[in-house]
N, C-alpha and C. Protein backbone atom coordinates (compact mmCIF):
# COMPACT_ATOMS: atom_id res chain seq x y z
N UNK A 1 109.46 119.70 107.85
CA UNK A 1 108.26 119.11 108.41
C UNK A 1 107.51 118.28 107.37
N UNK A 2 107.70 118.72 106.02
CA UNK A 2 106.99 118.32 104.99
C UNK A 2 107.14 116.59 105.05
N UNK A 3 108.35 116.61 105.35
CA UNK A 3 109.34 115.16 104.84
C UNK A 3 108.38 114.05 105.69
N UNK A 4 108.21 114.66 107.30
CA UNK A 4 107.61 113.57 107.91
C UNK A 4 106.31 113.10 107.35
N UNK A 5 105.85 113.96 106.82
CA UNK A 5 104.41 113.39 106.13
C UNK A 5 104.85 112.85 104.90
N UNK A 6 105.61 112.75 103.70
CA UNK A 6 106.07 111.78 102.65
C UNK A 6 106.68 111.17 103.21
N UNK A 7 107.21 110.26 104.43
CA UNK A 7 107.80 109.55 104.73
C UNK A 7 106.08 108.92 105.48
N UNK A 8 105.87 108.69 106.20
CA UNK A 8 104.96 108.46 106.63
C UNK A 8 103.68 107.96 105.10
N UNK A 9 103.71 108.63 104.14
CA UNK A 9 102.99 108.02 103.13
C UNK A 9 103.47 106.86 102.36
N UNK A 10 104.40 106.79 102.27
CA UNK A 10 105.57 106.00 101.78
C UNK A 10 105.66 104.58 102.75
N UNK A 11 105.51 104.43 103.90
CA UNK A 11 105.39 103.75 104.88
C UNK A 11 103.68 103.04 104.62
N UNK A 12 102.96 103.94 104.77
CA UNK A 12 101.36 103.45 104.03
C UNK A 12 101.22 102.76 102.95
N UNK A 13 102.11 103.43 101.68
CA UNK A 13 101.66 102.51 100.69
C UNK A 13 102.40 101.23 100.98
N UNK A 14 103.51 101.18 101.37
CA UNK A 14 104.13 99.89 101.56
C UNK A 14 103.17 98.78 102.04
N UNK A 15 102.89 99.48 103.02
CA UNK A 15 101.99 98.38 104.12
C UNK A 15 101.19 97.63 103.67
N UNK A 16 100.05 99.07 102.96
CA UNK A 16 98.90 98.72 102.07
C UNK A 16 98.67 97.91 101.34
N UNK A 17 99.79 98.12 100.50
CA UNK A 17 100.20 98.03 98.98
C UNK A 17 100.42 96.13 99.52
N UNK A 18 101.24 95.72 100.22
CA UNK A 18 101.81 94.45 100.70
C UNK A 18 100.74 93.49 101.11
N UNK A 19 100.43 94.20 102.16
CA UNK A 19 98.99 93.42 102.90
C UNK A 19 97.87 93.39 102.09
N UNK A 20 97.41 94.37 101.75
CA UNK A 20 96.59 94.34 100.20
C UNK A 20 96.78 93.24 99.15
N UNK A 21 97.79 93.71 99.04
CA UNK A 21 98.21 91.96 97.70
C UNK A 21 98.58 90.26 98.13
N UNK A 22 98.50 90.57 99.11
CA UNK A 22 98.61 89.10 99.99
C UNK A 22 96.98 88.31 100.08
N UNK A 23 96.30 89.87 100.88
CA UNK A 23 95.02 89.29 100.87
C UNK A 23 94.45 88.87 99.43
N UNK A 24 95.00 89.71 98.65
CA UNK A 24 93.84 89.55 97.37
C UNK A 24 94.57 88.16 96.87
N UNK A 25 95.48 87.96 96.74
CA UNK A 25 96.32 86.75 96.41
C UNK A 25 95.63 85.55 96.92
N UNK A 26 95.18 85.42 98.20
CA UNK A 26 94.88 84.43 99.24
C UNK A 26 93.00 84.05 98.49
N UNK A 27 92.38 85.79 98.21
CA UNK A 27 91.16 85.25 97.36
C UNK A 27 91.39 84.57 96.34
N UNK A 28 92.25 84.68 95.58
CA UNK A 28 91.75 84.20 94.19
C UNK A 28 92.61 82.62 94.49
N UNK A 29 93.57 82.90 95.16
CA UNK A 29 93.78 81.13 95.18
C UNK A 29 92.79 80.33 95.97
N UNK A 30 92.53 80.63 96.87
CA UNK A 30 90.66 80.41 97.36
C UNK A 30 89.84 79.84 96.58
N UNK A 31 89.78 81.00 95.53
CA UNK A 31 88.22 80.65 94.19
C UNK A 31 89.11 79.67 93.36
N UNK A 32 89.84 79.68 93.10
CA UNK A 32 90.84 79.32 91.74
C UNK A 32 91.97 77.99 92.30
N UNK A 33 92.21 77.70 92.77
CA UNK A 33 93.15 76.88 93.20
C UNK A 33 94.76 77.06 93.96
N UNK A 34 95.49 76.24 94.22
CA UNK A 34 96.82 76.98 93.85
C UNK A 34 97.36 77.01 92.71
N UNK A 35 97.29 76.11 91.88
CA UNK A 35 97.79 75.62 90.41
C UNK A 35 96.90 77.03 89.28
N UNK A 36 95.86 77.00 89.36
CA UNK A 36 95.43 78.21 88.63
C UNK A 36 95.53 79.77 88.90
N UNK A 37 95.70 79.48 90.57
CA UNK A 37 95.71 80.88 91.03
C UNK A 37 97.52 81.49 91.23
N UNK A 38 98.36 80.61 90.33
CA UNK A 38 99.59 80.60 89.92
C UNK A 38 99.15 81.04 89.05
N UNK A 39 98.94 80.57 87.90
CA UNK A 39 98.96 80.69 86.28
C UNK A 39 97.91 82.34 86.11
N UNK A 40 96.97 82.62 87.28
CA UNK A 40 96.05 83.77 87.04
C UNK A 40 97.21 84.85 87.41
N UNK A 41 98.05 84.74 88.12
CA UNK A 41 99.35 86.07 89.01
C UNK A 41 100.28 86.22 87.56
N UNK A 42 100.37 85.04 87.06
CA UNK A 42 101.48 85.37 85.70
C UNK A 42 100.70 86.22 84.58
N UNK A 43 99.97 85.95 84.51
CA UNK A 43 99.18 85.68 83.31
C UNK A 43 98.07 86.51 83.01
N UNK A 44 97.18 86.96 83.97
CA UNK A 44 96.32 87.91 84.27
C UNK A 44 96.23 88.37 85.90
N UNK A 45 97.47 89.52 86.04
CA UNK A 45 97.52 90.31 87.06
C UNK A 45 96.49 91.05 87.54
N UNK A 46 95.41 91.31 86.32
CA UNK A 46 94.25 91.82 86.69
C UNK A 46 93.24 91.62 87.46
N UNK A 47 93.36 89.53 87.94
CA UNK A 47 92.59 89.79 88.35
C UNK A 47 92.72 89.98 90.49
N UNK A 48 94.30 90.32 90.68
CA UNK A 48 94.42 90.78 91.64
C UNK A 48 93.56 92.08 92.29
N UNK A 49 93.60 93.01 91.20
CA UNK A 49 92.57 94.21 91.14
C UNK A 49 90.93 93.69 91.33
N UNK A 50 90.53 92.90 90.93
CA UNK A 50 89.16 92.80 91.16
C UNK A 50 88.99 92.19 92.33
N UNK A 51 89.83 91.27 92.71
CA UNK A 51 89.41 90.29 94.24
C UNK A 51 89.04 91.52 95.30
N UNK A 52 89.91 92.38 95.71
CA UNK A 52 88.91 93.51 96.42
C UNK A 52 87.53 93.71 96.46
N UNK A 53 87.33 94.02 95.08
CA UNK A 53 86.23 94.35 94.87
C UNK A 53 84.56 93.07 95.00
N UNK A 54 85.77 91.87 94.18
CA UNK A 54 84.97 90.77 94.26
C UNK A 54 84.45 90.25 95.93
N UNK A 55 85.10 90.29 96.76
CA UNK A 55 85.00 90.02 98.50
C UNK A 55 83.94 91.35 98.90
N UNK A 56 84.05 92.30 98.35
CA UNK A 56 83.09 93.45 99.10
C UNK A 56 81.75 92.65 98.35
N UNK A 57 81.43 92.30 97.09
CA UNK A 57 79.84 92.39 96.46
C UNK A 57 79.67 91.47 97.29
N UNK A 58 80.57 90.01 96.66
CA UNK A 58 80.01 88.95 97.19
C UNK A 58 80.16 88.42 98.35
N UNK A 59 80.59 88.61 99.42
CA UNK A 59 81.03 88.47 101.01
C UNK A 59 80.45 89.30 101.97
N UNK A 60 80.27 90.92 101.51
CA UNK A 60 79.74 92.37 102.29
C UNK A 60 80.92 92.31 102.70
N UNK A 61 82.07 92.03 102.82
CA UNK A 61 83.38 92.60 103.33
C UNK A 61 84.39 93.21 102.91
N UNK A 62 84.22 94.68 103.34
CA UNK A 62 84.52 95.63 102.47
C UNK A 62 86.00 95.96 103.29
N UNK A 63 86.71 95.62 103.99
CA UNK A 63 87.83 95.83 104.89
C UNK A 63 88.95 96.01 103.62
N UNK A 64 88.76 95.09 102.63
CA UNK A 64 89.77 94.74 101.68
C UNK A 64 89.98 95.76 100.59
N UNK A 65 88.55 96.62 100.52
CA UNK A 65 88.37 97.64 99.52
C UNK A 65 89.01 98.79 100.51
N UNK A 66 88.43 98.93 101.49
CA UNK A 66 89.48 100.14 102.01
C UNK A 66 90.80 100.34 102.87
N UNK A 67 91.26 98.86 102.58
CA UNK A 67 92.67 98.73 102.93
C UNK A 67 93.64 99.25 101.72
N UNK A 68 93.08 98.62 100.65
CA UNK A 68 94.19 99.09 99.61
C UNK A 68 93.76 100.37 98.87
N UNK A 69 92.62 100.93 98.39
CA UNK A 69 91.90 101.90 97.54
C UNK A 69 92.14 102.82 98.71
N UNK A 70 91.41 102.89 99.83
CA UNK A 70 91.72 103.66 101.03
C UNK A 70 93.22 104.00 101.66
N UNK A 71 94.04 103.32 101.81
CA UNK A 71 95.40 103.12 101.73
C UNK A 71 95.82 104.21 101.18
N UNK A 72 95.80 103.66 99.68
CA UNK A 72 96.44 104.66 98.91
C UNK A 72 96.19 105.74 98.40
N UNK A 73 94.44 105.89 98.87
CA UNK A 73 94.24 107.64 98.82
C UNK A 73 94.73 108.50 99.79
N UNK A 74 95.13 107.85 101.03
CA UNK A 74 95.07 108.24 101.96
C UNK A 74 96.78 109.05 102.14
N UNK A 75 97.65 108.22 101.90
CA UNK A 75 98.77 108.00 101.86
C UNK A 75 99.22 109.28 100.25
N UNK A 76 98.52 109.35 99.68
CA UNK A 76 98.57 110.58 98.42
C UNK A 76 98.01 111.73 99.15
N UNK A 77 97.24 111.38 99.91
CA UNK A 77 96.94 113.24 100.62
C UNK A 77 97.76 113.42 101.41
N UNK A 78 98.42 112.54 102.02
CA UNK A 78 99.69 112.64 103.22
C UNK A 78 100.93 113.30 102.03
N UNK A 79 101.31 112.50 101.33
CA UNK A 79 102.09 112.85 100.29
C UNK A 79 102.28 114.55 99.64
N UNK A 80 100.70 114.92 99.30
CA UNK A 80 100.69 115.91 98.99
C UNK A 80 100.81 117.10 100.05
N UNK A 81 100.60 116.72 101.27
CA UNK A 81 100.07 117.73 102.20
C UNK A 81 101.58 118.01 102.65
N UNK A 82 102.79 117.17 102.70
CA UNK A 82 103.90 117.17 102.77
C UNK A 82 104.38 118.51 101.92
N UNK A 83 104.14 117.67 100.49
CA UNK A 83 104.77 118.45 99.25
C UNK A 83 104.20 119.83 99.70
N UNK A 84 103.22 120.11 100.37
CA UNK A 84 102.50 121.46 100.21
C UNK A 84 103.74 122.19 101.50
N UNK A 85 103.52 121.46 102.33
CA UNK A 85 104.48 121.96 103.00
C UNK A 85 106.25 122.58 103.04
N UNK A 86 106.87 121.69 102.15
CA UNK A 86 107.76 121.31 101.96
C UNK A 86 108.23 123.09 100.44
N UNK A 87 107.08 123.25 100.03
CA UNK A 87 107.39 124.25 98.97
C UNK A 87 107.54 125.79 99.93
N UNK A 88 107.91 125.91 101.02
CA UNK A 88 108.34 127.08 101.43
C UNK A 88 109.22 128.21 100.86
């Protein structure tokens, strides 16, 4: 039984994890260009991590913060609740 819930988390982060980095991708080439918002993905991956955050202060649209941060907490309690299961 355990399995269906790590399979099912595993399926989440994918999603998350995908759609998450598309969107944040789509901000910073937005702010940044395409030509820079190339050279920012090589070069400073970091600032994929902040565009989340940057769209919640400055936009109020917080969908992006709890698609991926939410996502993947979510998808770790699925994970674990599995593993909990799974130790019979």
């Amino acid at each position: 039984m355990g399995l269906v819930f790590k399979i099912l988390a595993f399926v989440i982060y994918f999603v998350a994890g995908i759609w998450g980095f598309l969107l944040s991708l789509g901000i910073v080439v937005d702010h940044l260009g395409p030509v820079l918002g190339a050279v920012a993905f090589i070069l400073a991956p970091v600032t994929l991590v902040f565009a989340p955050w940057y769209e919640a202060v400055a936009n109020s649209d917080w969908f992006l913060v709890m698609l991926v941060y939410g996502g993947g907490i979510g998808a770790t309690m699925l994970y674990f609740f599995g593993s909990v299961l799974d130790e019979d």
